[in-house]
C-alpha atoms as a PDB file:
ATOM      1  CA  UNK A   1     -28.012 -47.178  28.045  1.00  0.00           C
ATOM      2  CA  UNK A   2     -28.364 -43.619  29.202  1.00  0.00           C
ATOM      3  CA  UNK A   3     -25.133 -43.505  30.627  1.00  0.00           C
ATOM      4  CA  UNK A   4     -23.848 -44.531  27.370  1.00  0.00           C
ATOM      5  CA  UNK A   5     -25.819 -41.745  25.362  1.00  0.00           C
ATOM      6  CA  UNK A   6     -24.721 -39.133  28.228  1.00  0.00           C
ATOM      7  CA  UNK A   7     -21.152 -40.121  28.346  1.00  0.00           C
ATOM      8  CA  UNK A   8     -21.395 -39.785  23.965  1.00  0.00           C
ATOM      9  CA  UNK A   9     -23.042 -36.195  24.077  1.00  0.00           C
ATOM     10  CA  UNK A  10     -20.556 -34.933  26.730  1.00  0.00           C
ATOM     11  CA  UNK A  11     -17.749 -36.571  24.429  1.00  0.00           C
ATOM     12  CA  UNK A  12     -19.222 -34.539  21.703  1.00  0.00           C
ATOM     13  CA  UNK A  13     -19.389 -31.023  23.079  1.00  0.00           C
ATOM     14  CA  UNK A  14     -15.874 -31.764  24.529  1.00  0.00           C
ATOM     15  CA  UNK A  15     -14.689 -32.258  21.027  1.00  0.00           C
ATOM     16  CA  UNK A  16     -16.914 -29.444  19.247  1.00  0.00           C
ATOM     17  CA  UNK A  17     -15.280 -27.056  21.571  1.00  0.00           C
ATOM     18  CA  UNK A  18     -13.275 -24.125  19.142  1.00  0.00           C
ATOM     19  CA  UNK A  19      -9.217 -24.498  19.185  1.00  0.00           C
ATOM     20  CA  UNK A  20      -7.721 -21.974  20.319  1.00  0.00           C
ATOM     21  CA  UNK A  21      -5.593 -21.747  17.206  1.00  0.00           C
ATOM     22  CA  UNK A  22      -7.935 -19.366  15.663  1.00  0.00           C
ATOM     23  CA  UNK A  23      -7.915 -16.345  18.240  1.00  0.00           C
ATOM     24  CA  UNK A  24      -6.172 -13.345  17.457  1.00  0.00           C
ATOM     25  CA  UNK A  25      -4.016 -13.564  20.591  1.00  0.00           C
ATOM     26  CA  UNK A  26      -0.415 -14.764  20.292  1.00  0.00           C
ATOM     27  CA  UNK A  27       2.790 -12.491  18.638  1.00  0.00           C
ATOM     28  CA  UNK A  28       2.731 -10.945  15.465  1.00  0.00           C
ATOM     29  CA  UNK A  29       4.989  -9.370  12.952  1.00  0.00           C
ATOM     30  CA  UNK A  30       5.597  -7.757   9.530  1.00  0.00           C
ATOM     31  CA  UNK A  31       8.343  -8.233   7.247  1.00  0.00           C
ATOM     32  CA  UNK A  32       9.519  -5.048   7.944  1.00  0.00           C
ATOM     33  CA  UNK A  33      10.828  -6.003  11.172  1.00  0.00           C
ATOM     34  CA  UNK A  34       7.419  -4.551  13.310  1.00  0.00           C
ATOM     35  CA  UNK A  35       6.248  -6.698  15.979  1.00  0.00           C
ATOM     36  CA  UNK A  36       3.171  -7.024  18.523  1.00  0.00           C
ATOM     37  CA  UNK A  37       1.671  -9.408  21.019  1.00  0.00           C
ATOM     38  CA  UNK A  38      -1.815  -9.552  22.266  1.00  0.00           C
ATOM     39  CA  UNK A  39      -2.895 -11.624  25.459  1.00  0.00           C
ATOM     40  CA  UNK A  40      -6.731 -10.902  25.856  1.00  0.00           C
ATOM     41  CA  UNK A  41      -7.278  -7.648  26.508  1.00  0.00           C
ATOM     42  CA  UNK A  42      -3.652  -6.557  26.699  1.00  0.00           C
ATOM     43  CA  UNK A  43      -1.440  -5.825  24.018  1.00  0.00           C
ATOM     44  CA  UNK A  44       2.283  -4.927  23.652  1.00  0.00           C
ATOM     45  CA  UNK A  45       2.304  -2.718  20.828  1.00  0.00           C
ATOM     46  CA  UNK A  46       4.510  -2.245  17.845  1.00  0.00           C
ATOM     47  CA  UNK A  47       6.693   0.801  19.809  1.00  0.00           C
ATOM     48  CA  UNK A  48       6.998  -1.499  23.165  1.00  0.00           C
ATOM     49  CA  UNK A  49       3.711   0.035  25.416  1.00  0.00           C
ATOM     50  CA  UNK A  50       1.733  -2.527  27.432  1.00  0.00           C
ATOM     51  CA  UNK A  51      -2.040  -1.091  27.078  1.00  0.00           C
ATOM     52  CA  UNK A  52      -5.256  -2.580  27.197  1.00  0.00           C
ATOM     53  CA  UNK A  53      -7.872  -2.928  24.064  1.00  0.00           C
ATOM     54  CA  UNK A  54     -10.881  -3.954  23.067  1.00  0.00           C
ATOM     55  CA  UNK A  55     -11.016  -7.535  22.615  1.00  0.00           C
ATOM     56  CA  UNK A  56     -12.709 -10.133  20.762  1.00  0.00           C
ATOM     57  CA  UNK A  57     -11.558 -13.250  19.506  1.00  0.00           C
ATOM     58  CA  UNK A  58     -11.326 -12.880  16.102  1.00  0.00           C
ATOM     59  CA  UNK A  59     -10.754  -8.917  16.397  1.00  0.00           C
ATOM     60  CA  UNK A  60      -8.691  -6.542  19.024  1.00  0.00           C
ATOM     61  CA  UNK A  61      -8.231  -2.559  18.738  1.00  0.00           C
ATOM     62  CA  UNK A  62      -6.764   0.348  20.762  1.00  0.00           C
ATOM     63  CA  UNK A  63      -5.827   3.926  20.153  1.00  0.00           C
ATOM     64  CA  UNK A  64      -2.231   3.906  19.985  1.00  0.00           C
ATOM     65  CA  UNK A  65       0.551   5.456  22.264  1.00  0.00           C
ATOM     66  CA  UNK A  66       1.313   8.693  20.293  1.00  0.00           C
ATOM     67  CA  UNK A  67       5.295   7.349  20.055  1.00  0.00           C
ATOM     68  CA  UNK A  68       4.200   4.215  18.370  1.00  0.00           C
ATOM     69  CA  UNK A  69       3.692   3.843  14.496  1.00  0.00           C
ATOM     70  CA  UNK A  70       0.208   5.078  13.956  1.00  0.00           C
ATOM     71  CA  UNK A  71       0.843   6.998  16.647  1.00  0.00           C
ATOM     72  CA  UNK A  72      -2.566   8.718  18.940  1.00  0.00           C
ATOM     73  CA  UNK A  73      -5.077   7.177  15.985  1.00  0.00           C
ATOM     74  CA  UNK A  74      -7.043   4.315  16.522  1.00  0.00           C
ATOM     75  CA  UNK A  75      -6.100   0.448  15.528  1.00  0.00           C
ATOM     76  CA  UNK A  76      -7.940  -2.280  14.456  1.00  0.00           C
ATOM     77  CA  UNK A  77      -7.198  -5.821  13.782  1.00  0.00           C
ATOM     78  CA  UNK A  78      -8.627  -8.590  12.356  1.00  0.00           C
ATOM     79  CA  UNK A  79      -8.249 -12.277  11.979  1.00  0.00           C
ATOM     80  CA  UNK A  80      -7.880 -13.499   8.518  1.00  0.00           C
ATOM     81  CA  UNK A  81      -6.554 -16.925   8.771  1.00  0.00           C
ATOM     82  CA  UNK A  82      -4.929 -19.018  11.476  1.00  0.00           C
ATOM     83  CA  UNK A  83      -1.198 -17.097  10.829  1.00  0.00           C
ATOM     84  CA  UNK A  84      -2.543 -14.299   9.512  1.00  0.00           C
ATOM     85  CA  UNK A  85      -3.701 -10.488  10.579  1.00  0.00           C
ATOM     86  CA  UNK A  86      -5.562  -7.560   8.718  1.00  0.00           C
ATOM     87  CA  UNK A  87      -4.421  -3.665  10.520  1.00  0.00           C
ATOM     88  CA  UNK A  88      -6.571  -0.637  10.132  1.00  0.00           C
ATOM     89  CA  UNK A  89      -4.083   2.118  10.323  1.00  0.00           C
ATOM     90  CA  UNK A  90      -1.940   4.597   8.474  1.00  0.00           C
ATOM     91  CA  UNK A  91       1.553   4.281   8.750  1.00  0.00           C
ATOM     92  CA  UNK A  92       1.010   0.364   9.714  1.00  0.00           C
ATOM     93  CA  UNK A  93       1.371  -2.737   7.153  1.00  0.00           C
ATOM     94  CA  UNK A  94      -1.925  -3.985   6.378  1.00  0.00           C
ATOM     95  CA  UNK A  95      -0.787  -7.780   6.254  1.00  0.00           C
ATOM     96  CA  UNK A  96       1.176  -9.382   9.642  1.00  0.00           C
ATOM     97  CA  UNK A  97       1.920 -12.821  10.121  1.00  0.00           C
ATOM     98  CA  UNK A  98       2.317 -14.779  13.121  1.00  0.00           C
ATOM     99  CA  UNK A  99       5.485 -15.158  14.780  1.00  0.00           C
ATOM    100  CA  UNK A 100       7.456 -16.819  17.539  1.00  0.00           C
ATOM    101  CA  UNK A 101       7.793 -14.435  20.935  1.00  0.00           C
ATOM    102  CA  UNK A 102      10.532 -11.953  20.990  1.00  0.00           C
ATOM    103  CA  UNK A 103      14.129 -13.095  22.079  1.00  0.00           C
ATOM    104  CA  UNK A 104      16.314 -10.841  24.118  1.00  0.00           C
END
């Protein structure tokens, strides 16, 4: 019987365990043709640079390259839905989706 009630509570944490659906890593874009990708604490930024940021897994934020749009200010993100992102930044669209990873 304690097996049983072992075996059930294991089950249960294994299934209570957060999807990883709702992190902020994965690619990202705006409409306007802007894209990004964040892997942890590494990011590819909208103007190409592979940097590292402060991560968290609903939130990520760096000071960006000065050639990138928002150039040498700092970034923030934030998860606002499953396929969708919030940016702190001028000269950045507040609103980016996700997307598929770039093609070459």
């Amino acid at each position: 019987m304690r097996l049983v009630a072992l075996a059930t509570a294991i089950a249960g944490l294994a299934l209570a365990t957060p999807a990883r659906a709702d992190a902020i890593d994965g690619h990202w874009c705006t409409e306007g043709g802007l894209r990004l990708s964040i892997a942890g604490p590494s990011i590819v930024t909208p103007g190409g640079a592979r940097i590292q940021g402060d991560y968290g897994r609903h939130d990520f934020a760096y000071t960006a390259p000065a050639s990138d749009p928002g150039g040498s200010q700092r970034v923030t993100l934030r998860l606002r839905g499953e396929n969708l992102m919030q940016v702190e930044a001028a000269g950045l669209d507040p609103l980016w989706r996700r997307c598929g990873p770039p093609t070459s």
